[in-house]
PDB file of N, CA and C in Angstrom:
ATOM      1  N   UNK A   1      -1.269  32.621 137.499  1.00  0.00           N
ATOM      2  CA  UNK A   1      -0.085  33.269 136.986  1.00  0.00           C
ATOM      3  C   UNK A   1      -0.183  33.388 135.476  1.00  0.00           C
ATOM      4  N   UNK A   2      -0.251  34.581 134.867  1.00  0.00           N
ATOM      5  CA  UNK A   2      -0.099  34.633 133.536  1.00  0.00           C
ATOM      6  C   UNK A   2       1.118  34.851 132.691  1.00  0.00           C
ATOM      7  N   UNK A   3       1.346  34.367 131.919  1.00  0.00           N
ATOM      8  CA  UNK A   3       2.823  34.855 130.859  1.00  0.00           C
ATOM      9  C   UNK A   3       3.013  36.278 130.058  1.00  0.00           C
ATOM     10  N   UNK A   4       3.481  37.181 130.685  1.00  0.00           N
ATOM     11  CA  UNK A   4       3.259  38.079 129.577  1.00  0.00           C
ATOM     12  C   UNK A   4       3.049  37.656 127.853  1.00  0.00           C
ATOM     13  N   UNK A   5       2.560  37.811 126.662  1.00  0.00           N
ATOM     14  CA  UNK A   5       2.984  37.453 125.651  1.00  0.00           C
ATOM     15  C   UNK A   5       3.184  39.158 125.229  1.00  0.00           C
ATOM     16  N   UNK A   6       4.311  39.313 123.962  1.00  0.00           N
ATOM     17  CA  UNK A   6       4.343  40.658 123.204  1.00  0.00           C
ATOM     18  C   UNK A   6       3.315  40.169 121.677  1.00  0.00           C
ATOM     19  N   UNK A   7       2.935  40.975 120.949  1.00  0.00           N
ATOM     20  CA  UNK A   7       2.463  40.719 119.831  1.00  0.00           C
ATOM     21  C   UNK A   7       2.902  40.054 118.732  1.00  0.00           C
ATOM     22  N   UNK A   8       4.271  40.171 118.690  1.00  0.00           N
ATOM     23  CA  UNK A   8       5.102  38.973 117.467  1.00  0.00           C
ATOM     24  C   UNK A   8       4.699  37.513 118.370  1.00  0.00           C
ATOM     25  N   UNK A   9       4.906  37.307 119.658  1.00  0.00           N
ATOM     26  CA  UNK A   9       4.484  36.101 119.867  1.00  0.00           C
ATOM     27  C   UNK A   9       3.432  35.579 119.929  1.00  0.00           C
ATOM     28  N   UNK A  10       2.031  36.121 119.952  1.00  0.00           N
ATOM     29  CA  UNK A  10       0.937  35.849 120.115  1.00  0.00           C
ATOM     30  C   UNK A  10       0.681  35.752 118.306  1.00  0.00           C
ATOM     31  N   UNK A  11       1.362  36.343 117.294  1.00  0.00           N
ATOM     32  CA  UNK A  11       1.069  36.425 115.804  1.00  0.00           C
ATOM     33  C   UNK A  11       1.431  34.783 115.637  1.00  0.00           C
ATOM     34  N   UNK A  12       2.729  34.117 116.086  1.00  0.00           N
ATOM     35  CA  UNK A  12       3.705  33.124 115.483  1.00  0.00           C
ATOM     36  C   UNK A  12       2.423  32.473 116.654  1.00  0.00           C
ATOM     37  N   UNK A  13       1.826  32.439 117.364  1.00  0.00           N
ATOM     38  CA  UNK A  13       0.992  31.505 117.758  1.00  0.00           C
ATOM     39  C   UNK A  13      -0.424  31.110 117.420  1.00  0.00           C
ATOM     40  N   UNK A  14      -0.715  32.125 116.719  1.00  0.00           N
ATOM     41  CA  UNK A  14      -2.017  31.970 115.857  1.00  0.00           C
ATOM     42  C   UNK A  14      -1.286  31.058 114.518  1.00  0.00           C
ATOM     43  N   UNK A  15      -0.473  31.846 113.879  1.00  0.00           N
ATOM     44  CA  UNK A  15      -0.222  31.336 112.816  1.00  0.00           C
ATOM     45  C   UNK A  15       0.205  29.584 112.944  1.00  0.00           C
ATOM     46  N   UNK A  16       0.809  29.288 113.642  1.00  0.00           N
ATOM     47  CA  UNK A  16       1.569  27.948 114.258  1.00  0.00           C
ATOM     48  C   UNK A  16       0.345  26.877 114.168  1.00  0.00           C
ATOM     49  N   UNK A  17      -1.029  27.322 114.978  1.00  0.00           N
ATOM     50  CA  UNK A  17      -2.310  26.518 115.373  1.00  0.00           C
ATOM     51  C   UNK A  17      -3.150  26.749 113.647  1.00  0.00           C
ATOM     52  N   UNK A  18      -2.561  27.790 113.512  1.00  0.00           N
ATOM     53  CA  UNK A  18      -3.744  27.656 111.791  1.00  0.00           C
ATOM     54  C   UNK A  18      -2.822  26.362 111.101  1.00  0.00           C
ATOM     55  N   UNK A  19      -1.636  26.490 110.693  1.00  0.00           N
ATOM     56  CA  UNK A  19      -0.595  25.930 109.715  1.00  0.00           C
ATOM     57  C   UNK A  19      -0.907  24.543 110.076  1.00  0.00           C
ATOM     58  N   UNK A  20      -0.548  23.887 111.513  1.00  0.00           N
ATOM     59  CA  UNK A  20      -0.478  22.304 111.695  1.00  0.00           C
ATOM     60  C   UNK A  20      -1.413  21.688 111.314  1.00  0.00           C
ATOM     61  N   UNK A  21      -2.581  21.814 111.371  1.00  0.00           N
ATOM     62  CA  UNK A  21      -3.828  21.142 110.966  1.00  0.00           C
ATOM     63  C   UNK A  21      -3.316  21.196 109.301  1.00  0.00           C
ATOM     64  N   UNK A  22      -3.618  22.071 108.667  1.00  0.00           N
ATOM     65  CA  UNK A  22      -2.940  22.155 107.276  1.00  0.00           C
ATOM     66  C   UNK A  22      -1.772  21.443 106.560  1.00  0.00           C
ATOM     67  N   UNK A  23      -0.826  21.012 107.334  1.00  0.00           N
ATOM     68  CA  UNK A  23       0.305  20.462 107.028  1.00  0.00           C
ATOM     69  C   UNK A  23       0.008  18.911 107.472  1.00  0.00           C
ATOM     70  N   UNK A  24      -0.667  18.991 108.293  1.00  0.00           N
ATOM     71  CA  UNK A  24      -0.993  16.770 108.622  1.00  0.00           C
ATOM     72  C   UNK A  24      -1.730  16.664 107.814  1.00  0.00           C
ATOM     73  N   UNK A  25      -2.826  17.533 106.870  1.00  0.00           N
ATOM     74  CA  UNK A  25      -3.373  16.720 105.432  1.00  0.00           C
ATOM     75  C   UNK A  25      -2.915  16.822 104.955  1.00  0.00           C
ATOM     76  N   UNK A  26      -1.613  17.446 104.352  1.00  0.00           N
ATOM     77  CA  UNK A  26      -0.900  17.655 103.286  1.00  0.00           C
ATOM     78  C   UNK A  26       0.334  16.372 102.744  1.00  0.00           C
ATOM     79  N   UNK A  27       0.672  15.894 104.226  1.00  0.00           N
ATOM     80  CA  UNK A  27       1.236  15.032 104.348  1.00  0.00           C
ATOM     81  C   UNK A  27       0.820  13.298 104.166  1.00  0.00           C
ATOM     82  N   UNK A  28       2.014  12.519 104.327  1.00  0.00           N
ATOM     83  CA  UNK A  28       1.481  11.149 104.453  1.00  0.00           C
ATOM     84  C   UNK A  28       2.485  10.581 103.220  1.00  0.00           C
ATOM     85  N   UNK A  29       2.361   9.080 103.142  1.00  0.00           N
ATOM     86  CA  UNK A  29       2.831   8.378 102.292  1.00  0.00           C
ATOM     87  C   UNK A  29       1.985   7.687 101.461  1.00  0.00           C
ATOM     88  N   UNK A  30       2.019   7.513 100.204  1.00  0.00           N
ATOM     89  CA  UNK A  30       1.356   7.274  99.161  1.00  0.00           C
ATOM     90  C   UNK A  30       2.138   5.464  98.297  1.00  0.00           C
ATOM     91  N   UNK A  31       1.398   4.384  99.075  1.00  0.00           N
ATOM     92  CA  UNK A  31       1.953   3.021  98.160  1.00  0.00           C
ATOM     93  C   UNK A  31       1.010   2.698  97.274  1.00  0.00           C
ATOM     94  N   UNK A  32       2.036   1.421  96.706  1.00  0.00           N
ATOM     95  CA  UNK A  32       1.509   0.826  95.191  1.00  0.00           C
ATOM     96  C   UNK A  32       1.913  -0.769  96.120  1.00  0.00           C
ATOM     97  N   UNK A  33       1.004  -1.222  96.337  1.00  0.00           N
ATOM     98  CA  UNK A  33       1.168  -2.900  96.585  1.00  0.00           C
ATOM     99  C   UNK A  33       0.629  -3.972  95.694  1.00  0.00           C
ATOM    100  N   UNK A  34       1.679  -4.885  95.285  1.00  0.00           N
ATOM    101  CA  UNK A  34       1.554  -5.978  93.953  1.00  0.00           C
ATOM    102  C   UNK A  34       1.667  -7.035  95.039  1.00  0.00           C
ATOM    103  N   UNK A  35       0.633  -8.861  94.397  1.00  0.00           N
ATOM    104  CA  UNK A  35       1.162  -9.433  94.560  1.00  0.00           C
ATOM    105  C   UNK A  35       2.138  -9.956  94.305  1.00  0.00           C
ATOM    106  N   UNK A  36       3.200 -10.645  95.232  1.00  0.00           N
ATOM    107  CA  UNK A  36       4.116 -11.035  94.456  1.00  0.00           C
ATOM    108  C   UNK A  36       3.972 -12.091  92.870  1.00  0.00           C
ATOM    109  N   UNK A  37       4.948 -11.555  92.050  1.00  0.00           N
ATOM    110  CA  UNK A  37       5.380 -12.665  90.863  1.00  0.00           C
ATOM    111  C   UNK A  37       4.110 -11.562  89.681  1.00  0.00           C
ATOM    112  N   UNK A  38       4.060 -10.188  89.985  1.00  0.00           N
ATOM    113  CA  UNK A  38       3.231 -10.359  89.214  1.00  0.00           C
ATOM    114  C   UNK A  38       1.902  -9.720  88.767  1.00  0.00           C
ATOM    115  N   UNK A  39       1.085  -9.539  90.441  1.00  0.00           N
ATOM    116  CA  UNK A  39      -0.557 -10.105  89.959  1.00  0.00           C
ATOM    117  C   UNK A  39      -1.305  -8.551  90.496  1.00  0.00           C
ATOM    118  N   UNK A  40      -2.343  -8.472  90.559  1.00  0.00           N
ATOM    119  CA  UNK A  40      -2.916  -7.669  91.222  1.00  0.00           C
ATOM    120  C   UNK A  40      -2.006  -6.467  91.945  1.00  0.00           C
ATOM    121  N   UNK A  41      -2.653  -4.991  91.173  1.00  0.00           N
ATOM    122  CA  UNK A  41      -1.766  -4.307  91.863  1.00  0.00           C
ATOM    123  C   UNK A  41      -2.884  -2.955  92.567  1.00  0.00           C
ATOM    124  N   UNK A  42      -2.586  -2.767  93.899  1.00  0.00           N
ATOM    125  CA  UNK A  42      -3.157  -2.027  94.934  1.00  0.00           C
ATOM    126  C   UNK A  42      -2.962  -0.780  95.339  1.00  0.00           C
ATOM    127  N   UNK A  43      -3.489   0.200  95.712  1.00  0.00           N
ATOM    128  CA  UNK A  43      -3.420   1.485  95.756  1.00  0.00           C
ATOM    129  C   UNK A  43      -3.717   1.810  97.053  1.00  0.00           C
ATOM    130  N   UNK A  44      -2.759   2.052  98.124  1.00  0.00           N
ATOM    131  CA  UNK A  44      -3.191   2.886  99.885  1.00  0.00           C
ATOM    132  C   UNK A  44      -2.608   3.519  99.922  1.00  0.00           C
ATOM    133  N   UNK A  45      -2.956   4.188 102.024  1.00  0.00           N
ATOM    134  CA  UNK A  45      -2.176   5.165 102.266  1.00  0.00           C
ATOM    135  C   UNK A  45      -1.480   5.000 103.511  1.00  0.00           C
ATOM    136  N   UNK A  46      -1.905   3.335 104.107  1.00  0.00           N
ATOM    137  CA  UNK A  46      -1.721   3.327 105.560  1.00  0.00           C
ATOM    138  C   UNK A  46      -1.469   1.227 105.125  1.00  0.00           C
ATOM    139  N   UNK A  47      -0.620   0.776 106.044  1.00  0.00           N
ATOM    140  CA  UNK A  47      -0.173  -0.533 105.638  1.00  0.00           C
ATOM    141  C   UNK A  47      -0.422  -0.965 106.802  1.00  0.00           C
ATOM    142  N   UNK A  48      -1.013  -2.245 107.618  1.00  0.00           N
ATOM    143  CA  UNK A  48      -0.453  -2.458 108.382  1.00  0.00           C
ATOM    144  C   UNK A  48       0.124  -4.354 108.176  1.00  0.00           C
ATOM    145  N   UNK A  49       1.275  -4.170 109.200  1.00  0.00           N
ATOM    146  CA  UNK A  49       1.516  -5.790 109.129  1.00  0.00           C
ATOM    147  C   UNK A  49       0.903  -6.942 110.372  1.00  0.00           C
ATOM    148  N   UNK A  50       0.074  -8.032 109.975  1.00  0.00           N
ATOM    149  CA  UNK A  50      -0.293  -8.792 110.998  1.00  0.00           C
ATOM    150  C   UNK A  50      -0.016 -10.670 110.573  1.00  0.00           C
ATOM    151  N   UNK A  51       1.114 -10.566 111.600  1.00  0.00           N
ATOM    152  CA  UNK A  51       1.455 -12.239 111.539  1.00  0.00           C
ATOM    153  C   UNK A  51       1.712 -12.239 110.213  1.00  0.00           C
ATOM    154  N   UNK A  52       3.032 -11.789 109.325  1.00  0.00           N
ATOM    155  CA  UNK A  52       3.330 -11.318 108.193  1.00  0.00           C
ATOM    156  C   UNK A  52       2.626 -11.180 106.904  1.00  0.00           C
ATOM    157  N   UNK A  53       1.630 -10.879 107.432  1.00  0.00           N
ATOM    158  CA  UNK A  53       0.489 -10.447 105.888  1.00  0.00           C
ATOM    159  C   UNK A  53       0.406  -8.782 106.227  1.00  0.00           C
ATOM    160  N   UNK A  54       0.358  -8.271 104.957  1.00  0.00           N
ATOM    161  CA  UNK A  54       0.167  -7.129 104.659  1.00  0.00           C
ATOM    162  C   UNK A  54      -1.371  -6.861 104.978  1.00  0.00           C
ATOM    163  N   UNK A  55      -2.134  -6.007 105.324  1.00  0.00           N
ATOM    164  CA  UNK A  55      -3.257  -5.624 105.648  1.00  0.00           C
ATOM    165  C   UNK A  55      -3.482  -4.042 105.253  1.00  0.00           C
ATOM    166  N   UNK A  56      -4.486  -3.694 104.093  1.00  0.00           N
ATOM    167  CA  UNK A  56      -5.139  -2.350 103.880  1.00  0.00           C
ATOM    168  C   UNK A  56      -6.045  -2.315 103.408  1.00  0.00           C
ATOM    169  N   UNK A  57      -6.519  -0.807 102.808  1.00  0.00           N
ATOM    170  CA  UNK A  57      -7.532  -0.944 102.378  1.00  0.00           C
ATOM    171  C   UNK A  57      -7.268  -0.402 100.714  1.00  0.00           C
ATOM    172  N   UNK A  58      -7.828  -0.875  99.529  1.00  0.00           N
ATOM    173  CA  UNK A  58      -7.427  -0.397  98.664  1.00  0.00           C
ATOM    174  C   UNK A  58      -8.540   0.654  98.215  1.00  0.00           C
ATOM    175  N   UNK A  59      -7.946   1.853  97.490  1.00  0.00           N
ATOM    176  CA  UNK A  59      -8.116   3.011  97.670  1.00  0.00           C
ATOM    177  C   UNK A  59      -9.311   3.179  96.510  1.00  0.00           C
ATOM    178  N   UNK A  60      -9.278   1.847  95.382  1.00  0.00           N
ATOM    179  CA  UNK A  60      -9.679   2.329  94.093  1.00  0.00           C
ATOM    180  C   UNK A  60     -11.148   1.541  94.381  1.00  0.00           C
ATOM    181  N   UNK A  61     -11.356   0.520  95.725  1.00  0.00           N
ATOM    182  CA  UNK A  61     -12.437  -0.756  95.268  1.00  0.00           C
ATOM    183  C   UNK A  61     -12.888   0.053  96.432  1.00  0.00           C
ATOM    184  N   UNK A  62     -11.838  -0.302  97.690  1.00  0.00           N
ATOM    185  CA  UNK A  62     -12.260   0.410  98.990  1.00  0.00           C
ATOM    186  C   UNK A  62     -12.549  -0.823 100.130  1.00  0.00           C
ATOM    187  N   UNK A  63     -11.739  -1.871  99.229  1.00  0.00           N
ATOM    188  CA  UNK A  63     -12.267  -3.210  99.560  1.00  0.00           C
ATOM    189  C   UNK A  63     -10.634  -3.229 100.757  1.00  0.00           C
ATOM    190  N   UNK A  64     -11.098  -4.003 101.492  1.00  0.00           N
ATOM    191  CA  UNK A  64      -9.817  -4.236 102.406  1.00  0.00           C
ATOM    192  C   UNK A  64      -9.219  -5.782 102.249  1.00  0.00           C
ATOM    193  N   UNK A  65      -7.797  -5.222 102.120  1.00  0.00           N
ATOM    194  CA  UNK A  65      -7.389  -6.383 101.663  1.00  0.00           C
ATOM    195  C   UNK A  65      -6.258  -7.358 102.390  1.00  0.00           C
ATOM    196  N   UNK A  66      -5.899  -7.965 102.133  1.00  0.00           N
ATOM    197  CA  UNK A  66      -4.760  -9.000 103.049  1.00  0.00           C
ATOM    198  C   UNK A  66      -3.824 -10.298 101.981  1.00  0.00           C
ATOM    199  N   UNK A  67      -2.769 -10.335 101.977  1.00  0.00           N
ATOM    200  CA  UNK A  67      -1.863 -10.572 101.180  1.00  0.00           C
ATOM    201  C   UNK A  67      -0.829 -11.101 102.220  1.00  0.00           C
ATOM    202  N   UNK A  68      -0.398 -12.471 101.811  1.00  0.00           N
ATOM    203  CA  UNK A  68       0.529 -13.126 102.456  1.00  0.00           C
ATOM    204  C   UNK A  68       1.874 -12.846 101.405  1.00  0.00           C
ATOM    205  N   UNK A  69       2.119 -12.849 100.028  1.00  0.00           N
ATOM    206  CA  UNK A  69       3.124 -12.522  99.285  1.00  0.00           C
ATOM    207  C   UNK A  69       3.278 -11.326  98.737  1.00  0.00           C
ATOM    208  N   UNK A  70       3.496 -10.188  99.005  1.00  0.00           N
ATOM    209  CA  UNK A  70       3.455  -9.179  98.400  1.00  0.00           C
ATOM    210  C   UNK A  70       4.603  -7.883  98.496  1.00  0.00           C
ATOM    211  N   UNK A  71       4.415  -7.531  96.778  1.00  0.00           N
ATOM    212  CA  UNK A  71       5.645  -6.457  97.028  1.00  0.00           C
ATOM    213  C   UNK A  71       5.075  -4.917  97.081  1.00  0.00           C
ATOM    214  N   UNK A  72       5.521  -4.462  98.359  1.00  0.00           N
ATOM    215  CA  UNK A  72       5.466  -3.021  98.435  1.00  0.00           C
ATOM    216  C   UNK A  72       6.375  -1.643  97.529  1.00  0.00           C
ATOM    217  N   UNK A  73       5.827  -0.553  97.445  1.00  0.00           N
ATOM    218  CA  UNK A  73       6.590   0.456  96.575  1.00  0.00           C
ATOM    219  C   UNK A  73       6.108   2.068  97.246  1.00  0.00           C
ATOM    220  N   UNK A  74       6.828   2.686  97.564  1.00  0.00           N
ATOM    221  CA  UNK A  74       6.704   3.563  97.963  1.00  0.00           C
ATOM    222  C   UNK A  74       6.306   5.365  96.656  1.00  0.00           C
ATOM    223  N   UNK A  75       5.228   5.345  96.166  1.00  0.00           N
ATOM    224  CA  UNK A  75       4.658   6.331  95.277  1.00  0.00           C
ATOM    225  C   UNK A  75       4.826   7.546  95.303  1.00  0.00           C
ATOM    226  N   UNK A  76       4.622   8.538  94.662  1.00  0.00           N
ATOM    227  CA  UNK A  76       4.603   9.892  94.500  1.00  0.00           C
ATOM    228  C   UNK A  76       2.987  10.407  94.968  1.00  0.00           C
ATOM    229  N   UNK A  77       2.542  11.066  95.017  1.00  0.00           N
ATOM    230  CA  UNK A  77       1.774  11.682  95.450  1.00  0.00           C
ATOM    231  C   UNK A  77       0.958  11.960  93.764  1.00  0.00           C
ATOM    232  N   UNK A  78       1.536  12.142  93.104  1.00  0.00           N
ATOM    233  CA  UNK A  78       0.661  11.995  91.572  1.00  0.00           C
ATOM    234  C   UNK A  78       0.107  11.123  90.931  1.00  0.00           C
ATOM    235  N   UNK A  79       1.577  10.028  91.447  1.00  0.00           N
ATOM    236  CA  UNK A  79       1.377   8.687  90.770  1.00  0.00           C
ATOM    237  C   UNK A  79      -0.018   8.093  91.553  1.00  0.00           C
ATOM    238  N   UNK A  80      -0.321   8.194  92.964  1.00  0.00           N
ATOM    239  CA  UNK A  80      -1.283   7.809  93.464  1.00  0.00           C
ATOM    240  C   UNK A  80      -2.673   8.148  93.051  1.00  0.00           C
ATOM    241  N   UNK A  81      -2.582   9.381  92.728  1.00  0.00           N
ATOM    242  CA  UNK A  81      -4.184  10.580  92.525  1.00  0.00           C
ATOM    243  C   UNK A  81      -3.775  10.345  90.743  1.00  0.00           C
ATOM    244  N   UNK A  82      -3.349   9.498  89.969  1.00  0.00           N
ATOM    245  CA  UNK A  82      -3.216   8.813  88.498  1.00  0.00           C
ATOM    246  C   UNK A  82      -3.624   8.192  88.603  1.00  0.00           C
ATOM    247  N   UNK A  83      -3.612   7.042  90.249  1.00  0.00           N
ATOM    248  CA  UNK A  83      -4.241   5.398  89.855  1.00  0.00           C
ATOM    249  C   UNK A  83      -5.477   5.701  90.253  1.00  0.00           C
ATOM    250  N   UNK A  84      -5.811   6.803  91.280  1.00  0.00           N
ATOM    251  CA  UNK A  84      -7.148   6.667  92.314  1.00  0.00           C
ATOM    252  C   UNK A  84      -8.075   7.278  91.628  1.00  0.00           C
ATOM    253  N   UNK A  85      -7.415   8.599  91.132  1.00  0.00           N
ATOM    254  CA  UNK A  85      -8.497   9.285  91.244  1.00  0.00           C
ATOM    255  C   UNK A  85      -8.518  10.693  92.216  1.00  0.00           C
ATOM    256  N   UNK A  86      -8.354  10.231  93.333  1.00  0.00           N
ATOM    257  CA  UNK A  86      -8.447  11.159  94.250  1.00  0.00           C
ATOM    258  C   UNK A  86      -6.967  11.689  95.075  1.00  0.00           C
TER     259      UNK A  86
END
């Protein structure tokens, strides 16, 4: 059984499959993680939490890291590609 499509819909369906791929790199969240009080401050893009330590990878060494005290901050997208680089 086929669906008819008309040509505006078959256009908004090309265009739809080009755009998404395009828009999930475009996206994402950009942190700044300090230890607490202070110390060492970290650059990712993905956090995870295990048995309450922070777990990533930092963006500038590439080194992966793990932190039992630490304060998170949610970045700009400039401020990140200021600390990284990239």
């Amino acid at each position: 059984m086929q669906i008819p499509m008309n040509k505006q819909g078959f256009a908004t369906l090309i265009v739809s499959l080009i755009a998404m791929p395009m828009l999930a790199a475009c996206g994402g969240k950009y942190y700044e993680v300090s230890q607490a009080g202070g110390g060492k401050t970290y650059n990712t893009r993905d956090i995870d939490h295990d048995d309450g330590r922070l777990r990533f990878r930092d963006e500038v060494t590439g080194d992966k890291v793990r932190l039992d005290n630490s304060e998170v901050k949610e970045i700009t997208r400039q401020e990140y590609k200021n600390a990284t680089g990239k």
